[in-house]
Every structure is written in C-alpha cells, then in structure tokens.
C-alpha atoms as a PDB file:
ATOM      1  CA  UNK A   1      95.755 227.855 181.600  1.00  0.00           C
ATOM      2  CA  UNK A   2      92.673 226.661 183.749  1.00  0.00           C
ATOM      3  CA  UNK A   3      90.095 228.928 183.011  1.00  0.00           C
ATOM      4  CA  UNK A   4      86.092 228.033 184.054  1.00  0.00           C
ATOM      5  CA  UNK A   5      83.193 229.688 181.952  1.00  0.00           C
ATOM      6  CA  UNK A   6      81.658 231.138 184.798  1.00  0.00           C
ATOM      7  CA  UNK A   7      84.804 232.852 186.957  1.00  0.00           C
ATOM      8  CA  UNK A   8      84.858 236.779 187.727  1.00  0.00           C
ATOM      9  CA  UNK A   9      88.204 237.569 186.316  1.00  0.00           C
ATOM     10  CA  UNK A  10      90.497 240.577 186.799  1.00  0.00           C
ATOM     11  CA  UNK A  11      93.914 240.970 184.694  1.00  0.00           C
ATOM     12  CA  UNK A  12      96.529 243.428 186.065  1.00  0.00           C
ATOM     13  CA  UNK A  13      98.793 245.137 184.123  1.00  0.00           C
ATOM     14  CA  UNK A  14      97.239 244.177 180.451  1.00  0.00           C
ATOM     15  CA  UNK A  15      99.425 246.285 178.360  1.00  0.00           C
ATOM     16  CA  UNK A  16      97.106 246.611 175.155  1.00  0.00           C
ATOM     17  CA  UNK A  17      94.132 244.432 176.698  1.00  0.00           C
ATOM     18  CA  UNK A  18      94.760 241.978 173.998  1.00  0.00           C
ATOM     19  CA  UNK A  19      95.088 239.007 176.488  1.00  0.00           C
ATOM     20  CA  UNK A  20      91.545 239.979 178.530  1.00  0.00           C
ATOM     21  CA  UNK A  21      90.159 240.637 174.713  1.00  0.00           C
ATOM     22  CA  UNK A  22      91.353 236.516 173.918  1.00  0.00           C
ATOM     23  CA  UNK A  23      89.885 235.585 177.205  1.00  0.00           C
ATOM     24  CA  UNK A  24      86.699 237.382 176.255  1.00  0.00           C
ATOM     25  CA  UNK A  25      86.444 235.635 173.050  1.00  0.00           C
ATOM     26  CA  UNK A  26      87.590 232.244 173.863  1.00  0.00           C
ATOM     27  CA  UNK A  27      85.295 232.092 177.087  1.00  0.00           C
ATOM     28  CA  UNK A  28      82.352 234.509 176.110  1.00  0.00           C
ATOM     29  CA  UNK A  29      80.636 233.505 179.699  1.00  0.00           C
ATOM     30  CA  UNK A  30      83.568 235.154 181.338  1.00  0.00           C
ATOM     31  CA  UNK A  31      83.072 238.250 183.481  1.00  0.00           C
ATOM     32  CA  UNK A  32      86.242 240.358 182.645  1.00  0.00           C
ATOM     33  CA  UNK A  33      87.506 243.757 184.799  1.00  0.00           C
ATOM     34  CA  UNK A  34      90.544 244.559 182.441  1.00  0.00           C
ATOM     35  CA  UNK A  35      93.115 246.733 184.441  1.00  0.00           C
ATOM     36  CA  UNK A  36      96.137 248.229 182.928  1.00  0.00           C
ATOM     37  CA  UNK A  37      98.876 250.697 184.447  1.00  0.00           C
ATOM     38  CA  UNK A  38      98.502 254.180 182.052  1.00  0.00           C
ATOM     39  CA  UNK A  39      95.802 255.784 181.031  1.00  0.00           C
ATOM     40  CA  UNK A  40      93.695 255.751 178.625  1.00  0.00           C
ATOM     41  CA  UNK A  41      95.511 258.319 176.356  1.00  0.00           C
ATOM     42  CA  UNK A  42      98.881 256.890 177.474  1.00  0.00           C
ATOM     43  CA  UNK A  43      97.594 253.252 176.020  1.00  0.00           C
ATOM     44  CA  UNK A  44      96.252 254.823 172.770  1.00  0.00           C
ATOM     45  CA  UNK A  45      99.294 256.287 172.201  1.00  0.00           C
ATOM     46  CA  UNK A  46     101.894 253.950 172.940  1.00  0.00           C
ATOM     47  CA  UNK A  47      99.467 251.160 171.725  1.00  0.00           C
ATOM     48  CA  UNK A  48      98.369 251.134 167.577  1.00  0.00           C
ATOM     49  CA  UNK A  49      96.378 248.188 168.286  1.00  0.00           C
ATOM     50  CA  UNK A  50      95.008 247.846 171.600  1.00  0.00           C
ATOM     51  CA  UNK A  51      91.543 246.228 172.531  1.00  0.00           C
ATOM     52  CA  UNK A  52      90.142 249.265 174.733  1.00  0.00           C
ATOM     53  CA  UNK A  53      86.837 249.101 172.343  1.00  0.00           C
ATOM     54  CA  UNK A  54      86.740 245.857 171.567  1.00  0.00           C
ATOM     55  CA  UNK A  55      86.487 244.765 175.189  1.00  0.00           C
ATOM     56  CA  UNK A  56      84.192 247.395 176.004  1.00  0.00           C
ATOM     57  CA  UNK A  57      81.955 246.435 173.194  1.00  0.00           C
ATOM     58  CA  UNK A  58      81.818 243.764 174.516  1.00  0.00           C
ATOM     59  CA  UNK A  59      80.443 244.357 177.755  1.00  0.00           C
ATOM     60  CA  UNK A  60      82.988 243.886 179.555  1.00  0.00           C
ATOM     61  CA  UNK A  61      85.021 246.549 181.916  1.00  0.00           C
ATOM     62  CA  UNK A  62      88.153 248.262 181.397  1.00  0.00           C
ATOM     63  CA  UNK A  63      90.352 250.450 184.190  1.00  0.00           C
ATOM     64  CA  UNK A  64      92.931 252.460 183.831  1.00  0.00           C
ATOM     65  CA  UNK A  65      95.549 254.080 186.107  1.00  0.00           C
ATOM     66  CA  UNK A  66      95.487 250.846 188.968  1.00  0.00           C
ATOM     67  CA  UNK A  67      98.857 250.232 189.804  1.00  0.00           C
ATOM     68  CA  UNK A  68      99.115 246.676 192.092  1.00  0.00           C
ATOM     69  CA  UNK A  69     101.641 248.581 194.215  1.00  0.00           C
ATOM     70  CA  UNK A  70      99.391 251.281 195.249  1.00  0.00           C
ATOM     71  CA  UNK A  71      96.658 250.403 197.118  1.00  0.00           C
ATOM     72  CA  UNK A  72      95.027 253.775 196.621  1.00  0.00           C
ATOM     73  CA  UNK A  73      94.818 252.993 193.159  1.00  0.00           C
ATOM     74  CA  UNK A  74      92.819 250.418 193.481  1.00  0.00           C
ATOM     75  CA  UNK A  75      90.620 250.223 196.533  1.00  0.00           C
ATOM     76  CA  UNK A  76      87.971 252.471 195.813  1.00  0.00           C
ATOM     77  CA  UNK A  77      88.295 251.118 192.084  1.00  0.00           C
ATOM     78  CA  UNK A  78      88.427 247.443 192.602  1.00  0.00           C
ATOM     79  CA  UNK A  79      85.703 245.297 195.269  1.00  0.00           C
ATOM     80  CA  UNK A  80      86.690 241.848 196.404  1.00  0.00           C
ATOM     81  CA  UNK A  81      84.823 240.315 194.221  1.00  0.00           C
ATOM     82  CA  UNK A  82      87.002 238.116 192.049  1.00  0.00           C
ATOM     83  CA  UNK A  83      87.586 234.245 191.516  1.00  0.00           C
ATOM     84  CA  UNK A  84      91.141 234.896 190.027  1.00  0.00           C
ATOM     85  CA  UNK A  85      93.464 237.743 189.502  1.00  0.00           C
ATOM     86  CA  UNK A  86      95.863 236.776 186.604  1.00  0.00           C
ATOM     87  CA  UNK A  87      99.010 239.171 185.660  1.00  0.00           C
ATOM     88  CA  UNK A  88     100.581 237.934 181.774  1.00  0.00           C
ATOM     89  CA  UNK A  89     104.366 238.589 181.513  1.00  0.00           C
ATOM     90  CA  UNK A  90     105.153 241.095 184.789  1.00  0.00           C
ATOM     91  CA  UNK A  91     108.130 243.421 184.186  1.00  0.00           C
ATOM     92  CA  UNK A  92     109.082 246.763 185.976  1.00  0.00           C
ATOM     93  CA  UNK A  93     109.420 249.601 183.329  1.00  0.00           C
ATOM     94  CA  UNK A  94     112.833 250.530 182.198  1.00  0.00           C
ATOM     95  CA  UNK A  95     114.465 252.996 184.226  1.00  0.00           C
ATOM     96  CA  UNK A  96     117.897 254.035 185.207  1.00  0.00           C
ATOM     97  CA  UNK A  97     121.393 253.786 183.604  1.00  0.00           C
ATOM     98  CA  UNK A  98     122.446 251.110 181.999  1.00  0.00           C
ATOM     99  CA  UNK A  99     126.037 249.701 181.401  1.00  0.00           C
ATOM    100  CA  UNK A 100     126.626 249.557 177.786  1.00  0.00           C
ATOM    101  CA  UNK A 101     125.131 246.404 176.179  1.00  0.00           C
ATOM    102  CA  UNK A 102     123.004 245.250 179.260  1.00  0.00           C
ATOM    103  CA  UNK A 103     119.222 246.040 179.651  1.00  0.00           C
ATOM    104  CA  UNK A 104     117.791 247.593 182.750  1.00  0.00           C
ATOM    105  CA  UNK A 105     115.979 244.054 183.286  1.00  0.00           C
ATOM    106  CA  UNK A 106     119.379 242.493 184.441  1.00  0.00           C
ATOM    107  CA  UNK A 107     121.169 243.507 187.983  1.00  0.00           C
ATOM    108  CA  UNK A 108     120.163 243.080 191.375  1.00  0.00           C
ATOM    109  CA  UNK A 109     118.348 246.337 191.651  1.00  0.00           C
ATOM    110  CA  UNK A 110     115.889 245.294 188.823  1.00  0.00           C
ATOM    111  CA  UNK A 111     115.432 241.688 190.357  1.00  0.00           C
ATOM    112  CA  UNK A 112     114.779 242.998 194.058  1.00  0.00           C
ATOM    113  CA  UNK A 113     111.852 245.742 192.010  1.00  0.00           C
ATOM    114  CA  UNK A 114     110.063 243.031 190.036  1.00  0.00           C
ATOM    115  CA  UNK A 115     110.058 240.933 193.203  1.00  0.00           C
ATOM    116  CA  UNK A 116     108.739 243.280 195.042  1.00  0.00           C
ATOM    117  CA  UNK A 117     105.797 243.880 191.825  1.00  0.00           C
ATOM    118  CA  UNK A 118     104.846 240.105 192.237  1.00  0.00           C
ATOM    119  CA  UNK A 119     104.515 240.232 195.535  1.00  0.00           C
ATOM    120  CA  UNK A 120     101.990 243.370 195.795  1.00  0.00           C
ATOM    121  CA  UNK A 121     100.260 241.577 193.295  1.00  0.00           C
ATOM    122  CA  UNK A 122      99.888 238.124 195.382  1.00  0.00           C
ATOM    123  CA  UNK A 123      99.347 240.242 198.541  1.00  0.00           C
ATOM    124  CA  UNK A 124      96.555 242.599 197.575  1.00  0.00           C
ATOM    125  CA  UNK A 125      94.731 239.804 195.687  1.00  0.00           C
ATOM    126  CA  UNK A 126      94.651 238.006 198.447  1.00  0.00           C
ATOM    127  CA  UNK A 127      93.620 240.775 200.523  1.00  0.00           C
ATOM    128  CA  UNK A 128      91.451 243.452 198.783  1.00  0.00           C
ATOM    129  CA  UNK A 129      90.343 241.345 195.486  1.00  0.00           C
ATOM    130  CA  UNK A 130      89.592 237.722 195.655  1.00  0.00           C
ATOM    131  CA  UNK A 131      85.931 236.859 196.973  1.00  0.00           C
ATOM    132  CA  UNK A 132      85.803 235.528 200.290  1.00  0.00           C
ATOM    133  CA  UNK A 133      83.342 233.031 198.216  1.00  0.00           C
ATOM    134  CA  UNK A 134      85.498 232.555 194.981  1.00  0.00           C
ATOM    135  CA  UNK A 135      88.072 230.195 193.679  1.00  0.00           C
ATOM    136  CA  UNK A 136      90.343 232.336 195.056  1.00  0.00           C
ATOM    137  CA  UNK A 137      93.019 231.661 192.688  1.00  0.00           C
ATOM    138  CA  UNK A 138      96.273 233.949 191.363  1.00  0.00           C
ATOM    139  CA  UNK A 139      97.942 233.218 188.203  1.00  0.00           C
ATOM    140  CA  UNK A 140     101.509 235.130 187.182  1.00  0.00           C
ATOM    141  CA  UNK A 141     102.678 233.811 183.168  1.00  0.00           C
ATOM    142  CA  UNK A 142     106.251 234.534 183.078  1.00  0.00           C
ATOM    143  CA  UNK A 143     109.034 233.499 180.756  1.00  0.00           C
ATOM    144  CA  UNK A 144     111.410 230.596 181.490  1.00  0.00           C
ATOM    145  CA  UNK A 145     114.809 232.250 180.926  1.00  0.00           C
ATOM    146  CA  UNK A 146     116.753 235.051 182.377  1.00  0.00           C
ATOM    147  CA  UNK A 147     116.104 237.462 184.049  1.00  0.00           C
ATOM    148  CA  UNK A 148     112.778 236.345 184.985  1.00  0.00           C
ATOM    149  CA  UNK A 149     113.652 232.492 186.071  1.00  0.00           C
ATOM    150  CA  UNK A 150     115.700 234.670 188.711  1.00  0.00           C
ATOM    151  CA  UNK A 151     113.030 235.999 190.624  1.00  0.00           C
ATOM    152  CA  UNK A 152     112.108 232.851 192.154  1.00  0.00           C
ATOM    153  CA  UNK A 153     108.647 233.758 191.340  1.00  0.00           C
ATOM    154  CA  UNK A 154     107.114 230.375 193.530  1.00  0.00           C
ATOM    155  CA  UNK A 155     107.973 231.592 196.941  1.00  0.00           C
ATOM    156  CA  UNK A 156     107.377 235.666 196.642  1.00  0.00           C
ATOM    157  CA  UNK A 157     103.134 235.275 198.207  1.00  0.00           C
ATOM    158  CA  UNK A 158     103.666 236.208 202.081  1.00  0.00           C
ATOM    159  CA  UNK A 159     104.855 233.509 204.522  1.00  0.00           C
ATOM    160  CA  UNK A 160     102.096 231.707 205.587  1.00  0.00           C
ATOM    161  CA  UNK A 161      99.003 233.407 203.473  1.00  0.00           C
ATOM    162  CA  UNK A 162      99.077 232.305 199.209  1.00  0.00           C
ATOM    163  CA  UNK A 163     100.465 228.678 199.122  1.00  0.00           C
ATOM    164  CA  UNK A 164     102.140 228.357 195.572  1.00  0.00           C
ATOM    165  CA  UNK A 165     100.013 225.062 194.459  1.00  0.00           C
ATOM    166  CA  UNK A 166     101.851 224.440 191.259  1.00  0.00           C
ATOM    167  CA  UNK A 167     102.382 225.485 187.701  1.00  0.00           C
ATOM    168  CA  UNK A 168     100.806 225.076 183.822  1.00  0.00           C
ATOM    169  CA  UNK A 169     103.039 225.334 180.760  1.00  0.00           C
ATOM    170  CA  UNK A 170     101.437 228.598 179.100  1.00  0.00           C
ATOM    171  CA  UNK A 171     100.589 228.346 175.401  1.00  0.00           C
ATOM    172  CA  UNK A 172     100.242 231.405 173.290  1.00  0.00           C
ATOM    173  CA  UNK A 173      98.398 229.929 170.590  1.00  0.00           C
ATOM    174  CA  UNK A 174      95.479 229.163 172.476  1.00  0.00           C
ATOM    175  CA  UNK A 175      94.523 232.871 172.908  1.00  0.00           C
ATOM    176  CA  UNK A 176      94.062 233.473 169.499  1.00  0.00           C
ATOM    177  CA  UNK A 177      95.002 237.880 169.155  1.00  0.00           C
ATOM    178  CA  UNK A 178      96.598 237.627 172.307  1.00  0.00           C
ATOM    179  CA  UNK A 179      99.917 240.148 171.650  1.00  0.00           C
ATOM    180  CA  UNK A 180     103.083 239.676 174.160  1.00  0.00           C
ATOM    181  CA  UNK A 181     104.164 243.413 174.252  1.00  0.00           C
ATOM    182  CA  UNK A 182     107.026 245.356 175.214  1.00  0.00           C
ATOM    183  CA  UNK A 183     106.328 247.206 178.715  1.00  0.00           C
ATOM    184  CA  UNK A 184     107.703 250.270 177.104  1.00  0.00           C
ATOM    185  CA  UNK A 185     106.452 250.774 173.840  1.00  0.00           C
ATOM    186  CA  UNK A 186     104.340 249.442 170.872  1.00  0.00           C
ATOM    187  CA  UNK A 187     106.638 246.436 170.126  1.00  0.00           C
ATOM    188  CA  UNK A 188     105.831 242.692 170.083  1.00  0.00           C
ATOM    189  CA  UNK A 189     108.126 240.647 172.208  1.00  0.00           C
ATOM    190  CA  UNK A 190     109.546 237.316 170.878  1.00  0.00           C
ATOM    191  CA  UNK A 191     107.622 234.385 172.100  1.00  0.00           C
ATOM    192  CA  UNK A 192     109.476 231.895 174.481  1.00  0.00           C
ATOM    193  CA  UNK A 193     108.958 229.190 176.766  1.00  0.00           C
ATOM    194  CA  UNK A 194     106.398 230.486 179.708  1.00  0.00           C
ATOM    195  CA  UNK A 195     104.940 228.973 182.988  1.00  0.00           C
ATOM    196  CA  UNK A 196     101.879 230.069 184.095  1.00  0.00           C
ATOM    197  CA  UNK A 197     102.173 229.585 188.082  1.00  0.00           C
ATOM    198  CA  UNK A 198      99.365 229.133 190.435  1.00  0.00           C
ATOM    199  CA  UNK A 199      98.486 230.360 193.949  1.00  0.00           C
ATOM    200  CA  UNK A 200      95.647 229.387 196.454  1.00  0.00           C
ATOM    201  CA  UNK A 201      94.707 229.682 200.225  1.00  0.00           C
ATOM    202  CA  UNK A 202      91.960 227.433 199.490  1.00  0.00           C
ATOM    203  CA  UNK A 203      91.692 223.740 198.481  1.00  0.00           C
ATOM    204  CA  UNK A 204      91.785 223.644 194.365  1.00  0.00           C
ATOM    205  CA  UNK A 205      90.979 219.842 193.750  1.00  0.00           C
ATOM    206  CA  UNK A 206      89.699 220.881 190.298  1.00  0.00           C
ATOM    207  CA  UNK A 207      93.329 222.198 189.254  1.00  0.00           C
ATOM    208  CA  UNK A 208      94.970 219.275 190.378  1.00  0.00           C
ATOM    209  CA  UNK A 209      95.267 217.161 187.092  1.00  0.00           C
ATOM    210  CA  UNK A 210      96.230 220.814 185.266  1.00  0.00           C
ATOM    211  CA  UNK A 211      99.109 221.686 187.592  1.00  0.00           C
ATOM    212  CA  UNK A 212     102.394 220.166 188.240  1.00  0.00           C
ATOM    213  CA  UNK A 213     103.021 220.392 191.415  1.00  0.00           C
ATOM    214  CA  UNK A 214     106.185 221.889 193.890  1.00  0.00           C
ATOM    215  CA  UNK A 215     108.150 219.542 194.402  1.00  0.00           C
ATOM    216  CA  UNK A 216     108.660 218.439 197.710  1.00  0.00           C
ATOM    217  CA  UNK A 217     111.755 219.722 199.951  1.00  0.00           C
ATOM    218  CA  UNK A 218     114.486 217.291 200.203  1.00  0.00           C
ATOM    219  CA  UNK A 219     118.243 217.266 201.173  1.00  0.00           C
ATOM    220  CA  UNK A 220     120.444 218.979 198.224  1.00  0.00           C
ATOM    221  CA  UNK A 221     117.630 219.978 195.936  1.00  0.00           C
ATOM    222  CA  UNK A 222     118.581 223.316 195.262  1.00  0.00           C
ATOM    223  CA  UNK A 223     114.796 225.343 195.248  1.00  0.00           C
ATOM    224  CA  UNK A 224     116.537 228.565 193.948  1.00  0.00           C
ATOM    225  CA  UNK A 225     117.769 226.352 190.429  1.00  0.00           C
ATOM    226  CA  UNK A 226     115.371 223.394 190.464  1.00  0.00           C
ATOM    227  CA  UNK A 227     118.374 220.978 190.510  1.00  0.00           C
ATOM    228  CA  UNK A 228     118.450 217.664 192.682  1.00  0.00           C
ATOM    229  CA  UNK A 229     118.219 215.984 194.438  1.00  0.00           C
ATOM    230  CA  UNK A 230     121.615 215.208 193.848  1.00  0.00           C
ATOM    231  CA  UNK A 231     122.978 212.693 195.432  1.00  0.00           C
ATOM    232  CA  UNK A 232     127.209 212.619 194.399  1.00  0.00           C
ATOM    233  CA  UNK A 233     128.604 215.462 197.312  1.00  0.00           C
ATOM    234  CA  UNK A 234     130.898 216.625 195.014  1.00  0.00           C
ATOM    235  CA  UNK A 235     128.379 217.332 192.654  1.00  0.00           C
ATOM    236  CA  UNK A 236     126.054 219.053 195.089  1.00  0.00           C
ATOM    237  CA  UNK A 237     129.066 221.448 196.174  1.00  0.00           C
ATOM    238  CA  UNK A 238     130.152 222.032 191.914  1.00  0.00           C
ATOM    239  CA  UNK A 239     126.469 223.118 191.679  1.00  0.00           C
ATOM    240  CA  UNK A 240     126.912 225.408 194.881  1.00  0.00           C
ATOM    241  CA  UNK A 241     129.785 226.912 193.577  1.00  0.00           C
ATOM    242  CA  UNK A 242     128.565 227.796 189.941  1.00  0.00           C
ATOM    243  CA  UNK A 243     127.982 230.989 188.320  1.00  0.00           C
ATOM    244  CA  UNK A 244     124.359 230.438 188.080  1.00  0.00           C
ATOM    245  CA  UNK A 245     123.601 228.923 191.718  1.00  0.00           C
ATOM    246  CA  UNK A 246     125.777 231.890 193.268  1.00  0.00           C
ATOM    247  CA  UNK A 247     124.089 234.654 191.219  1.00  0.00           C
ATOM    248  CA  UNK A 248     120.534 233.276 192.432  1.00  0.00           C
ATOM    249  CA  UNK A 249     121.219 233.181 196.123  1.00  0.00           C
ATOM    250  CA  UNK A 250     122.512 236.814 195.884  1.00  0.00           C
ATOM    251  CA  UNK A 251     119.358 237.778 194.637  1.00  0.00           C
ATOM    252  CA  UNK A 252     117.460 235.450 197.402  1.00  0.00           C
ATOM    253  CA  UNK A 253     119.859 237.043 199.657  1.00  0.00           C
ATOM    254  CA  UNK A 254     118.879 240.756 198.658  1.00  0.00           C
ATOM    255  CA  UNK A 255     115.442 239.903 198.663  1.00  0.00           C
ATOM    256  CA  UNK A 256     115.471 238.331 202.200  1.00  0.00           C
ATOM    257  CA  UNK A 257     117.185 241.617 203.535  1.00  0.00           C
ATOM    258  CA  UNK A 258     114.421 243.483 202.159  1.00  0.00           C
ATOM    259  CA  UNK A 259     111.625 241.338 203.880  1.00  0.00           C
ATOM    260  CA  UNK A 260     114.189 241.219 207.225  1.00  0.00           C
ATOM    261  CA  UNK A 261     113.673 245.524 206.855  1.00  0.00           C
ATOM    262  CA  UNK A 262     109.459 245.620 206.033  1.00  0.00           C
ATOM    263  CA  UNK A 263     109.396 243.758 209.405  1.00  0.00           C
ATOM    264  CA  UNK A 264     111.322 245.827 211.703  1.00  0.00           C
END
C-alpha cells in the first residue's frame, strides 16, 4: 500500500482501530481521523483489544458512530479535508436467515448490500471528504476469493466521477499489530490473498510504478471474471456458460437494476 509521510488520512469502518494504530506507528508523520461504525462502548465490548487509547495517545483522532451510508453521520463530523480515505476488508454485518450451512455473506441479497457499502464509500469520499487540494485518492483492501471477488469491486465509483486507476497486492505483515477482525464479534479472521484497489479523479503519476493497472477493454475479455482475451470461440462461449461466469453476471445484473431504479 502507497502511503506518503505527510497525507491526511481517514479509515472507515476500522473495527478495533488496529489498522489506523499500524499506520500510526509505521508512518508517525501521518495525520490519522480513525472512524469506526459503533460506539465507543459497543467497540470496548465487542473488542478485548482494540487501539481506542493507543491512537488517541497518540495524538491522533478517533470517531465513532459514522456510518459511510449515512451522510448525516458524517457531515457535521467529517470536513473535506483528506488526501485518502482507505476502508480495510468491507463487509455488511450479518443479518437475516440463513439456509443451513451457508453464511449470510453468500446470495444475491448480500452481494447487491455490500455493493451498495462500497459505493457510498467511493461516492461520499469523493464528495464530502477528499480535499479539493489533496491526493485525492480511495483505497478499498478486500480479499481475493468468494464472496468478495463477486462484487466487482473496480467498477462500483459512479459513472463518470472516481476512475478505478489500478490495484496493489496488500500485505499484512507490513502493518505490524494490524488485526483482520470479524465484523461481528471479537474474532480474528484467517488471513488470505487481498488487493488493495485504487481510485482517483485526479492524475496519480506517483502511484504509477505501485499499481497494476485495468486492463484495457478488448473483444471476449470477460471484466466480470478477469478471463481473456480468449481467442478459441468455443472457449469464449464454455466460459460464458460456466457456473462461475453465470453467477457473476446475475449479480452485475441485480446490481445494474438497482442503479437503472436510483435514476428514475
């Protein structure tokens, strides 16, 4: 993750602040706004170990109760005064029924929701958080394996505002106390591959050599399962046809019904 010393950073959705605590430490030049979803009594409680006092020890500032989907959360709370907003690991809170052995996380309902998290999150940075005078940059980490390589994460900023400029592979290890919790309670998730993607509306010539970037659109490169080109039509329509491929455009499907409603 590209990080400078002298950025004005704001996490969303922190769980036990250990990831703003790393960025604190590794980059003690950083100015850090910490933001997380509960309170402060809700994190001490679901939380053993959090890193409310160490950040604030630290001089740096902690918020609690801003939720990215609620504007009124955050706009009296939170200036535009930001180089990047960064959100580690995004996942909706468990909710609902669930079929026996299948978590909430998987089914349409729960892709369409944390879709619609990311894309609060890339729309009010843009809007209410990032200085006019900043980087002006938006980092989401996610994992790279179900459910969350379904959300298509790359193409969820607003058409024609936040320009998805590429991704970084994200490394645990160099945030040194940096816990991946569970959304729901004081549990440490299992550590997997993760992607830290980037978004701009401004040129970023400094990222360049960090980021890999989109590749460019071509005939049968599927964008939904980062497969192609390929250039054997048989092939092309086998990929079309498989579980995986047909799963993800449901899902892209759903998702493009919702934007087709927001506009009406």
């Amino acid at each position: 993750m590209h990080i400078q010393a002298t950025w004005r950073v704001l996490t969303i959705g922190d769980g036990d602040l250990s990831f703003s605590a790393a960025l604190a430490r590794r980059w003690p030049t950083l100015k850090i706004t910490a933001s997380v979803l509960d309170s402060e009594q809700q994190l001490r409680d679901k939380y053993q170990l959090n890193a409310i006092d160490t950040l604030l020890e630290a001089g740096q500032r902690v918020m609690f109760e801003v939720d990215i989907t609620q504007p009124d959360s955050l706009r009296d709370k939170l200036k535009a005064s930001f180089d990047v907003t960064i959100f580690q690991f995004p996942l909706v809170p468990n909710a609902g029924p669930r079929r026996p052995g299948q978590s909430w996380h998987q089914g349409e309902d729960s892709n369409l929701l944390n879709r619609k998290l990311l894309n609060a999150f890339l729309r009010y940075s843009q809007h209410y958080l990032l200085a006019s005078n900043g980087a002006r940059l938006s980092y989401i980490t996610s994992k790279d394996v179900k459910p969350y390589c379904d959300w298509n994460i790359e193409c969820l900023a607003e058409p024609g505002s936040f320009r998805h400029i590429g991704q970084m592979p994200f490394i645990p290890g160099e945030f040194p106390g940096y816990r991946i919790r569970n959304v729901d309670r004081d549990k440490q998730v299992k550590s997997t591959a993760a992607i830290t993607y980037a978004w701009s509306d401004s040129p970023q010539p400094q990222l360049h050599r960090y980021l890999t970037a989109p590749p460019e659109a071509a005939p049968q490169y599927c964008e939904l399962c980062h497969i192609g080109p390929v250039t054997d039509a048989q092939d092309w329509q086998n990929h079309l046809n498989s579980r995986q491929h047909r799963r993800r455009a449901g899902y892209q499907q759903a998702w493009q019904d919702y934007l087709n409603a927001t506009d009406k």
